[in-house]
C-alpha atoms as a PDB file:
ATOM      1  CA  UNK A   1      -3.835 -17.233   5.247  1.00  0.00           C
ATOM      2  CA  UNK A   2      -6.066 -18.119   2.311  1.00  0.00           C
ATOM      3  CA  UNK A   3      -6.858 -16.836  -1.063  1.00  0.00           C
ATOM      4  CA  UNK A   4      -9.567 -14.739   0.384  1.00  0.00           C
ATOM      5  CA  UNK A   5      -7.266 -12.476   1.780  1.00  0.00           C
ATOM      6  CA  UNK A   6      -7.666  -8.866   1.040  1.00  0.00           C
ATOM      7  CA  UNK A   7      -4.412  -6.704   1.175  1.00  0.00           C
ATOM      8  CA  UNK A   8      -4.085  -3.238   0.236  1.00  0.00           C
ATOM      9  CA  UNK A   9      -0.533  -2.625  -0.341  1.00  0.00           C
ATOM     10  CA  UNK A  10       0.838   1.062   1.137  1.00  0.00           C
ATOM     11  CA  UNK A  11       3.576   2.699  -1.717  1.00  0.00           C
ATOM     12  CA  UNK A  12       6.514   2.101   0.706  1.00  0.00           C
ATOM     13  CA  UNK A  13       5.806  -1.586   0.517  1.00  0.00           C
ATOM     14  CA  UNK A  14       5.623  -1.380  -3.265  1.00  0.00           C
ATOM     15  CA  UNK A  15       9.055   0.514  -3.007  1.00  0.00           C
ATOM     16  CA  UNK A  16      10.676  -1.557  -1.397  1.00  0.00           C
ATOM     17  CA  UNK A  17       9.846  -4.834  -3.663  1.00  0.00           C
ATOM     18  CA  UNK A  18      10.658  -2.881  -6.676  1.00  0.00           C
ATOM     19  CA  UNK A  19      14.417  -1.370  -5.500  1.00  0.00           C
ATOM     20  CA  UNK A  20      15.653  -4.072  -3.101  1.00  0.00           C
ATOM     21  CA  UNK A  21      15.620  -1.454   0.098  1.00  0.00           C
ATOM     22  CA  UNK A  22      17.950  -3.184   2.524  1.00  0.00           C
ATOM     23  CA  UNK A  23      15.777  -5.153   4.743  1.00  0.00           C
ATOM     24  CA  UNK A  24      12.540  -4.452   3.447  1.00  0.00           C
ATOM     25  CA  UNK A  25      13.286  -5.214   0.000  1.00  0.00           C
ATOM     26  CA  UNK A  26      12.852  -9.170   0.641  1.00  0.00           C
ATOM     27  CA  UNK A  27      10.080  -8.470   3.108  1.00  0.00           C
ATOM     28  CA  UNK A  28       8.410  -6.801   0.892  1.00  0.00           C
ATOM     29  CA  UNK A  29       8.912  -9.175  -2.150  1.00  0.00           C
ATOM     30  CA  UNK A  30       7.481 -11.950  -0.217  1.00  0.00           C
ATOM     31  CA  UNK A  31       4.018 -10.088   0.292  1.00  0.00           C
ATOM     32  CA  UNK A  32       3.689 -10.567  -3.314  1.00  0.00           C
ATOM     33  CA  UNK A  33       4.046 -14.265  -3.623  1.00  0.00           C
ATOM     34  CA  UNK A  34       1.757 -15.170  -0.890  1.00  0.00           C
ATOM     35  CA  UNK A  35      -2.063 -16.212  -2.272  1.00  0.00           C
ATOM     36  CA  UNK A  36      -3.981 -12.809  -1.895  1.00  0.00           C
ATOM     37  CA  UNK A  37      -6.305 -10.672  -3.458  1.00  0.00           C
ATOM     38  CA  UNK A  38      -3.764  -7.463  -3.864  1.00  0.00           C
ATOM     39  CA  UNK A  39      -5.083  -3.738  -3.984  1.00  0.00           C
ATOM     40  CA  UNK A  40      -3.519   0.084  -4.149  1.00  0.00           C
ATOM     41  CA  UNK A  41      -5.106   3.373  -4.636  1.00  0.00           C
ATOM     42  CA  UNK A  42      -4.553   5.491  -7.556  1.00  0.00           C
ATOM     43  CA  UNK A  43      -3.196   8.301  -4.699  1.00  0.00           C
ATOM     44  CA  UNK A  44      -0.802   5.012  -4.143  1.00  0.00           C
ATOM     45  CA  UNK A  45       0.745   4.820  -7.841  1.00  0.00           C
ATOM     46  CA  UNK A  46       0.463   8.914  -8.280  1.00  0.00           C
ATOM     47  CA  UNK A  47       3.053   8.547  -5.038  1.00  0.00           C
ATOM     48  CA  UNK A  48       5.005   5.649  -6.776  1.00  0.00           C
ATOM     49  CA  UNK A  49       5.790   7.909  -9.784  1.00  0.00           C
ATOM     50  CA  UNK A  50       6.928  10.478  -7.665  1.00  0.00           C
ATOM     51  CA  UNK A  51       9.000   8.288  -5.671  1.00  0.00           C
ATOM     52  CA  UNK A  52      11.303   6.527  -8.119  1.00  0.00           C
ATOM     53  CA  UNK A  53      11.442   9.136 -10.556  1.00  0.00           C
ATOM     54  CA  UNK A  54      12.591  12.128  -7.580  1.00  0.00           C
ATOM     55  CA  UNK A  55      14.068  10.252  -4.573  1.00  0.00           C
ATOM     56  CA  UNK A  56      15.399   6.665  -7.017  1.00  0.00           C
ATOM     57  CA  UNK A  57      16.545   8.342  -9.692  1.00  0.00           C
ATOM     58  CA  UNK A  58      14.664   5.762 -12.332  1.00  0.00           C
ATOM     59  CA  UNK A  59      13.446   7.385 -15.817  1.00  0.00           C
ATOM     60  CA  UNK A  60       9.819   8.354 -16.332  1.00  0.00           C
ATOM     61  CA  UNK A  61       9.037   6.316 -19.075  1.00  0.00           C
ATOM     62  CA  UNK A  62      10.423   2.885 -17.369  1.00  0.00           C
ATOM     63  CA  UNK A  63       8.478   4.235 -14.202  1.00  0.00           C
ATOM     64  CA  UNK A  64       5.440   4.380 -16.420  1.00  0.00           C
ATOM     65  CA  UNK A  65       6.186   0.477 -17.426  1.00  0.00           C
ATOM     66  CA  UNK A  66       6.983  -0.331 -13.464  1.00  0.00           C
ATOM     67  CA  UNK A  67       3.161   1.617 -12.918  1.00  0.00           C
ATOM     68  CA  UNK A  68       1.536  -0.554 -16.239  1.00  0.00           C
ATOM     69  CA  UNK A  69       3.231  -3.974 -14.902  1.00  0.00           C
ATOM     70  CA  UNK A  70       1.740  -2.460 -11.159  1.00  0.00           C
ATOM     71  CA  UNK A  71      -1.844  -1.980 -12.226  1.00  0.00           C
ATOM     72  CA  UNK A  72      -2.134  -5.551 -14.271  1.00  0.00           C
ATOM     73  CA  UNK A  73      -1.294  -7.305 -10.813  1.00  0.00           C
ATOM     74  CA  UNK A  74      -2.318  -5.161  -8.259  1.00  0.00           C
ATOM     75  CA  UNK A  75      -6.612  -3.943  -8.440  1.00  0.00           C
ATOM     76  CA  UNK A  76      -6.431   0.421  -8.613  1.00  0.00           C
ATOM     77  CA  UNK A  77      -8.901   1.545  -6.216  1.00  0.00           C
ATOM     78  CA  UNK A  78     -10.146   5.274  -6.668  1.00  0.00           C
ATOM     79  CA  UNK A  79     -11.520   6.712  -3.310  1.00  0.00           C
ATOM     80  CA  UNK A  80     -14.931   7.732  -2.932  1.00  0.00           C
ATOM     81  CA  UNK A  81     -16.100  10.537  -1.495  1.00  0.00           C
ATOM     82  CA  UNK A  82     -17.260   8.427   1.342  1.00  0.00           C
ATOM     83  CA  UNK A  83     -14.194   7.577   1.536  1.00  0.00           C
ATOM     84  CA  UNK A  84     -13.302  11.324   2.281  1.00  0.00           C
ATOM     85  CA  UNK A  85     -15.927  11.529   4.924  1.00  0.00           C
ATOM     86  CA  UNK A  86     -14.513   8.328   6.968  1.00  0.00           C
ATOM     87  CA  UNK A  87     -10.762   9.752   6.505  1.00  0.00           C
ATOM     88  CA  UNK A  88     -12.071  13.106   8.221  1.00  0.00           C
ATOM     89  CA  UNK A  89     -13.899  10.941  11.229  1.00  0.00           C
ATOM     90  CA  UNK A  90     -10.520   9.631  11.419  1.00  0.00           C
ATOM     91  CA  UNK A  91      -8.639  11.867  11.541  1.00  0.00           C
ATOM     92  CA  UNK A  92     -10.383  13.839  13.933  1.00  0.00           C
ATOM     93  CA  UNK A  93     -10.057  10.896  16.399  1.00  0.00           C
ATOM     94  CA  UNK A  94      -6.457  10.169  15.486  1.00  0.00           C
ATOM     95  CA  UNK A  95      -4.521  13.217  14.431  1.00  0.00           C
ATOM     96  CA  UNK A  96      -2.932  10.936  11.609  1.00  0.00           C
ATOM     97  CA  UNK A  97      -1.734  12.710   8.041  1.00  0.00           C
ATOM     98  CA  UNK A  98      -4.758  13.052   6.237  1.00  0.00           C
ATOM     99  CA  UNK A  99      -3.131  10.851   3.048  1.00  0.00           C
ATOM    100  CA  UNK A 100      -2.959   7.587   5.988  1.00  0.00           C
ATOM    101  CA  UNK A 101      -6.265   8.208   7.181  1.00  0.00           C
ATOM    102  CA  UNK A 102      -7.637   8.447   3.415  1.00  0.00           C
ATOM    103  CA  UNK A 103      -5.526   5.124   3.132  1.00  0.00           C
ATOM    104  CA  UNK A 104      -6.799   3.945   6.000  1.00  0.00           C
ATOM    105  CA  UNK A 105      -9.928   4.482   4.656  1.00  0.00           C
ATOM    106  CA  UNK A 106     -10.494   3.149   1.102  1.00  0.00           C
ATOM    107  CA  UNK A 107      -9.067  -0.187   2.538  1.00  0.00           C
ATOM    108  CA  UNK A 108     -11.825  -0.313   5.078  1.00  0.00           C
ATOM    109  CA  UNK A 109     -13.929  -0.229   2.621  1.00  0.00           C
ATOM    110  CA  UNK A 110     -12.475  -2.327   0.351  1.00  0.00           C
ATOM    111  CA  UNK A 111     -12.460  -4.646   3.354  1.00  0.00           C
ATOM    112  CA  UNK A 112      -8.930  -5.384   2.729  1.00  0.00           C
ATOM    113  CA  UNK A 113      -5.880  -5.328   5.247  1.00  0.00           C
ATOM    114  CA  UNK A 114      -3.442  -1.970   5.235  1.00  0.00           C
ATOM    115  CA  UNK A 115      -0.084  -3.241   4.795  1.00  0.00           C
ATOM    116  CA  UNK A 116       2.915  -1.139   5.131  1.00  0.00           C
ATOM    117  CA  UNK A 117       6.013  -0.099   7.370  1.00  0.00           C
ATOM    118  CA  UNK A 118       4.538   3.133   8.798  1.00  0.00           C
ATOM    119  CA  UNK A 119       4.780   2.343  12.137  1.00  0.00           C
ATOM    120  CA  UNK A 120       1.872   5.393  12.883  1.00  0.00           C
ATOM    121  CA  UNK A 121      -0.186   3.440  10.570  1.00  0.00           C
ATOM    122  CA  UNK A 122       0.404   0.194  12.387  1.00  0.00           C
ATOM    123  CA  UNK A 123      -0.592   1.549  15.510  1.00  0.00           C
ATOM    124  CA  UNK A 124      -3.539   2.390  13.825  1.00  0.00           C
ATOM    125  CA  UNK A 125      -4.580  -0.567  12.560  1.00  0.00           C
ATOM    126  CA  UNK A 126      -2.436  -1.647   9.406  1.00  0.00           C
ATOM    127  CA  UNK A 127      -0.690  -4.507   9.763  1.00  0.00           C
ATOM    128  CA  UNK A 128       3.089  -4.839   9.073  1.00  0.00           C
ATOM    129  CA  UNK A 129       4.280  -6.977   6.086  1.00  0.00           C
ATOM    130  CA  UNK A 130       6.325  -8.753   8.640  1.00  0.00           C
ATOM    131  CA  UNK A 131       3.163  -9.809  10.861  1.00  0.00           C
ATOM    132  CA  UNK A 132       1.525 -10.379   7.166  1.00  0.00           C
ATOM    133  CA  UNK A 133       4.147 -12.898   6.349  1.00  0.00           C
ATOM    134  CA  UNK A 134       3.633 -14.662  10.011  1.00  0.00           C
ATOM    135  CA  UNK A 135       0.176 -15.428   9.522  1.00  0.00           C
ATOM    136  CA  UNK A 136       0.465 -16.713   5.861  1.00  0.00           C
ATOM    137  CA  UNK A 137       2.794 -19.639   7.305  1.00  0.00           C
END
């Protein structure tokens, strides 16, 4: 895999590298130390907040440093409302959530790879951080 690769990282991959989720947690980690060009949505850290400060327990203000240290490393992408229009196609066609086809979407367009453990996604086109890790070696 070279540097030119463009991966838009799902929240549940984000997660998992920050809490050490049995057997994604190293998974996960190692997405980050492969040579990328690294993306999430906005939608993406408005999920992350929810997620550690509801289901992990973790204090808003440190979740608010986790989010800062998040958006230095990883590029923020704000959907479009083209975006919008190509989730709806989508989702016609698919029947998916309408969050993974927005997802789906904005990393079309950002001509970067979906990466996450959503297997519904996968079969949809994402790619696994697994299969991501395969190809980088």
């Amino acid at each position: 895999m070279s540097g030119s690769e463009r991966l838009f990282l799902d929240t549940n991959v984000v997660v998992a590298s920050l809490t050490s989720e049995p057997q994604r947690g190293a998974v996960a980690t190692e997405i980050l130390d492969i040579e990328a060009e690294y993306y999430t949505g906005l939608l993406n850290i408005m999920e992350l907040r929810t997620v550690l400060t509801k289901k992990k327990m973790i204090e808003q203000n440190r979740v608010e440093r986790i989010i800062k240290q998040i958006e230095d490393r990883l590029e923020v992408i704000y959907h479009e409302p083209s975006d919008l229009v190509a989730a709806n196609e989508l989702q016609s066609q698919t029947l998916l959530y309408p969050l993974d086809c927005l997802l789906l979407a904005i990393a079309e367009d950002q001509d970067a790879t979906l990466v996450t453990f959503d297997a519904e996604l996968i079969d949809a086109g994402a790619r696994s951080p697994s299969d991501i890790l395969e190809a980088s070696r």
